[in-house]
Protein backbone atom coordinates (compact mmCIF):
# COMPACT_ATOMS: atom_id res chain seq x y z
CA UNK A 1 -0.15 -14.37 3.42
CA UNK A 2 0.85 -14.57 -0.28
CA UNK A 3 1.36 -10.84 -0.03
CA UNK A 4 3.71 -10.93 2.80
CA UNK A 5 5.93 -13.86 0.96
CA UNK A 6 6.02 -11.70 -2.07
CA UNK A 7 6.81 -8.33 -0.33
CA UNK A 8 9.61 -10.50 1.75
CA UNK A 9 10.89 -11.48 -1.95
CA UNK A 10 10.76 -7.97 -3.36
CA UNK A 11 12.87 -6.65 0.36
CA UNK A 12 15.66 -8.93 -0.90
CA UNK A 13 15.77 -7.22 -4.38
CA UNK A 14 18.02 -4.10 -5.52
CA UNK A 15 15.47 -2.65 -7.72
CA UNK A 16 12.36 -5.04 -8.89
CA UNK A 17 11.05 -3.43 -12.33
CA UNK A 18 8.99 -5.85 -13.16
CA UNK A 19 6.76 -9.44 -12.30
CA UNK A 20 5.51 -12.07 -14.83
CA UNK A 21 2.41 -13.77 -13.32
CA UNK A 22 0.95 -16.85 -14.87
CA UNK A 23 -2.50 -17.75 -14.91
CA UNK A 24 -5.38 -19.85 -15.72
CA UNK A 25 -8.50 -17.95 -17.11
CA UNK A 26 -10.69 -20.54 -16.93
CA UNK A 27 -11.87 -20.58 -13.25
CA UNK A 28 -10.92 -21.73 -9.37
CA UNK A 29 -7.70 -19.94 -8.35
CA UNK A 30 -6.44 -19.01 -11.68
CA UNK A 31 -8.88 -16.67 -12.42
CA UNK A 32 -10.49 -15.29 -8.96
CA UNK A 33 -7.35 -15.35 -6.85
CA UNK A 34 -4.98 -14.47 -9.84
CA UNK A 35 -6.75 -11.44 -10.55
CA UNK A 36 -7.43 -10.67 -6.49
CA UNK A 37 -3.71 -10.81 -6.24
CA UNK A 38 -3.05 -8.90 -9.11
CA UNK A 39 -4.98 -5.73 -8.00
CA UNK A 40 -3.73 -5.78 -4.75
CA UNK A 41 0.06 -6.37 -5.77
CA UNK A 42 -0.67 -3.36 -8.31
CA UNK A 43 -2.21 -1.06 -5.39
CA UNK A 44 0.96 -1.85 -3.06
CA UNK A 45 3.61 -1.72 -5.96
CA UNK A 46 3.09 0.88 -8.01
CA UNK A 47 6.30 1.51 -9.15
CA UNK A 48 6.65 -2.59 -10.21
CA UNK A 49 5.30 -3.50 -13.99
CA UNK A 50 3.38 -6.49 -14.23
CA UNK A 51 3.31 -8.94 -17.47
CA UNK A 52 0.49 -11.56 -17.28
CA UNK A 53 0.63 -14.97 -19.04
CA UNK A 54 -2.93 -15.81 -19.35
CA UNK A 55 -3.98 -19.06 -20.22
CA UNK A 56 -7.50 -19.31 -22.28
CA UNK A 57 -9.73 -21.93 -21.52
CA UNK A 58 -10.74 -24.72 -24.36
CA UNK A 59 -13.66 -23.70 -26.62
CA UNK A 60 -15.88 -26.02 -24.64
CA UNK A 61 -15.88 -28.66 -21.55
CA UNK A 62 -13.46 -27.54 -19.21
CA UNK A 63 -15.38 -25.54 -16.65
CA UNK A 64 -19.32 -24.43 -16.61
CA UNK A 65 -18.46 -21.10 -16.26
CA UNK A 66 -15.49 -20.33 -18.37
CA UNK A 67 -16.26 -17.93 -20.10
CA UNK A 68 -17.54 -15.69 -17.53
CA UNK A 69 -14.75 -15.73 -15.56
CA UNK A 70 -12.54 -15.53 -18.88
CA UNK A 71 -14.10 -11.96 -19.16
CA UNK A 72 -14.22 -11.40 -16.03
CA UNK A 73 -10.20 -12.59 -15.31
CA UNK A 74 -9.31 -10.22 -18.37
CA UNK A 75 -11.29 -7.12 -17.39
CA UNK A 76 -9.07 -7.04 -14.28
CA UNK A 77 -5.80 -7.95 -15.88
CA UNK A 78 -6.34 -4.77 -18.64
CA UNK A 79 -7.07 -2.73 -15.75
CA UNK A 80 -3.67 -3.74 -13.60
CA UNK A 81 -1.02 -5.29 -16.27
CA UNK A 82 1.01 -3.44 -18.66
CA UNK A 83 1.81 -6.16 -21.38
CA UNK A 84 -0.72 -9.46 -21.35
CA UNK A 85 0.20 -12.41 -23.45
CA UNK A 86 -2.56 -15.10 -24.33
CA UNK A 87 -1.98 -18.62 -24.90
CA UNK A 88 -5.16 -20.89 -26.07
CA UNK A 89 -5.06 -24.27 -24.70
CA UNK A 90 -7.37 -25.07 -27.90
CA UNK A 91 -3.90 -23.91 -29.90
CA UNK A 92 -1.48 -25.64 -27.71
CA UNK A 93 -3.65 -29.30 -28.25
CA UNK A 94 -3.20 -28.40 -31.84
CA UNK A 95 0.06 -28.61 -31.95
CA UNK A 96 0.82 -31.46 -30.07
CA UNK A 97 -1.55 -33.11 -32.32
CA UNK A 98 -0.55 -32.36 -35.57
CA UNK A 99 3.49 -31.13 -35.05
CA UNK A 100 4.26 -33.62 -32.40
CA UNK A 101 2.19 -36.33 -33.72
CA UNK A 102 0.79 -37.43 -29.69
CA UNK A 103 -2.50 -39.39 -30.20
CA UNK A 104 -3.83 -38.12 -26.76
CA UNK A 105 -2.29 -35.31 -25.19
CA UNK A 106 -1.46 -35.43 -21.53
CA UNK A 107 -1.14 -32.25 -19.42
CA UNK A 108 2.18 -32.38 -19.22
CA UNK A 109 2.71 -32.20 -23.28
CA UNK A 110 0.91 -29.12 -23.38
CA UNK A 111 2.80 -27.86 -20.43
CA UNK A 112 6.03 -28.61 -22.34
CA UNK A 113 4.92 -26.66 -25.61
CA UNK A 114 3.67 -23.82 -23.29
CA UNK A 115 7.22 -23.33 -22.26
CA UNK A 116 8.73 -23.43 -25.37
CA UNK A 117 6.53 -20.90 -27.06
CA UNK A 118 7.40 -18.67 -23.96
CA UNK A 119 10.94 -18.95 -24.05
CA UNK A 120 10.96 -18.10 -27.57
CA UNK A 121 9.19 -15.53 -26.86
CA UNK A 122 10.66 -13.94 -23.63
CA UNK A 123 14.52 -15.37 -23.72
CA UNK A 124 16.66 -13.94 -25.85
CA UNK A 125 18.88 -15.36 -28.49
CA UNK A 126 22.68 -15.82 -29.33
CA UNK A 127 23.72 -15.81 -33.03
CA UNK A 128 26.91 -17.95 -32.01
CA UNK A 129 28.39 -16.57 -35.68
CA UNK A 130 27.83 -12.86 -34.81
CA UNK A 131 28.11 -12.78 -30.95
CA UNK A 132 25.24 -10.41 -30.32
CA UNK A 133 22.25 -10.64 -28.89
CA UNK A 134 18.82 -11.19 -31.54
CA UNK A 135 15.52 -10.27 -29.37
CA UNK A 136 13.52 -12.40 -31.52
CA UNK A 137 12.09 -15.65 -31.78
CA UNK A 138 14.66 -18.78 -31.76
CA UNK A 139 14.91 -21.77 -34.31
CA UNK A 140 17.10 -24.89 -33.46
């Protein structure tokens, strides 16, 4: 079923060179049915490059068995991506603890500093003095 919606998406594309796919590493369907889907979107689109956004797991308490399906989940995206960025949810709580100052950290905080770091780091910049494009990170 998800394959049909996504084939249905790609039919209404000129020319689809590439996917981002974001996904939890930790367990449940972030890890098993993110990496099923992977493969099999890889094995019908070979032409179509595929950049994961995998989120790590905390050090310790989130699931039992994290860190097997951690491995496992990144086994399967070395096999079928061709550019994986990390982000560590131990990093993200970091900074919303100590740059943003939030005594407890809600899931929605770290969601917010997710998405910043990944528009810095996949939206590029306007020098509004020089009127070019700067692929690089971007400071307010």
């Amino acid at each position: 079923m998800i394959s049909n919606a996504y084939s249905k998406l790609l039919e209404n594309l000129d020319s689809a060179p590439g996917c981002f796919i974001l996904q939890s590493l930790a367990g449940g369907t972030g890890s098993g049915l993110g990496s099923y889907l992977l493969e099999e979107f890889t094995d019908l689109y070979e032409d179509v490059s595929f950049l994961n956004i995998g989120v790590l797991p905390h050090q310790t308490g989130e699931v039992i068995l994290q860190s097997y399906n951690t491995v496992l989940s990144m086994a399967s995206l070395y096999r079928n991506s061709q550019g994986i960025l990390l982000i560590e949810n131990d990093k993200i709580q970091e900074i919303c603890e100590k740059l943003l100052m939030k005594k407890s950290n809600s899931i929605n905080d770290m969601n917010e500093v997710i998405s910043h770091q990944l528009a810095s780091v996949l939206l590029p910049c306007i020098d509004a003095r020089r009127k070019k494009k700067i692929f690089s990170t971007c400071e307010n």
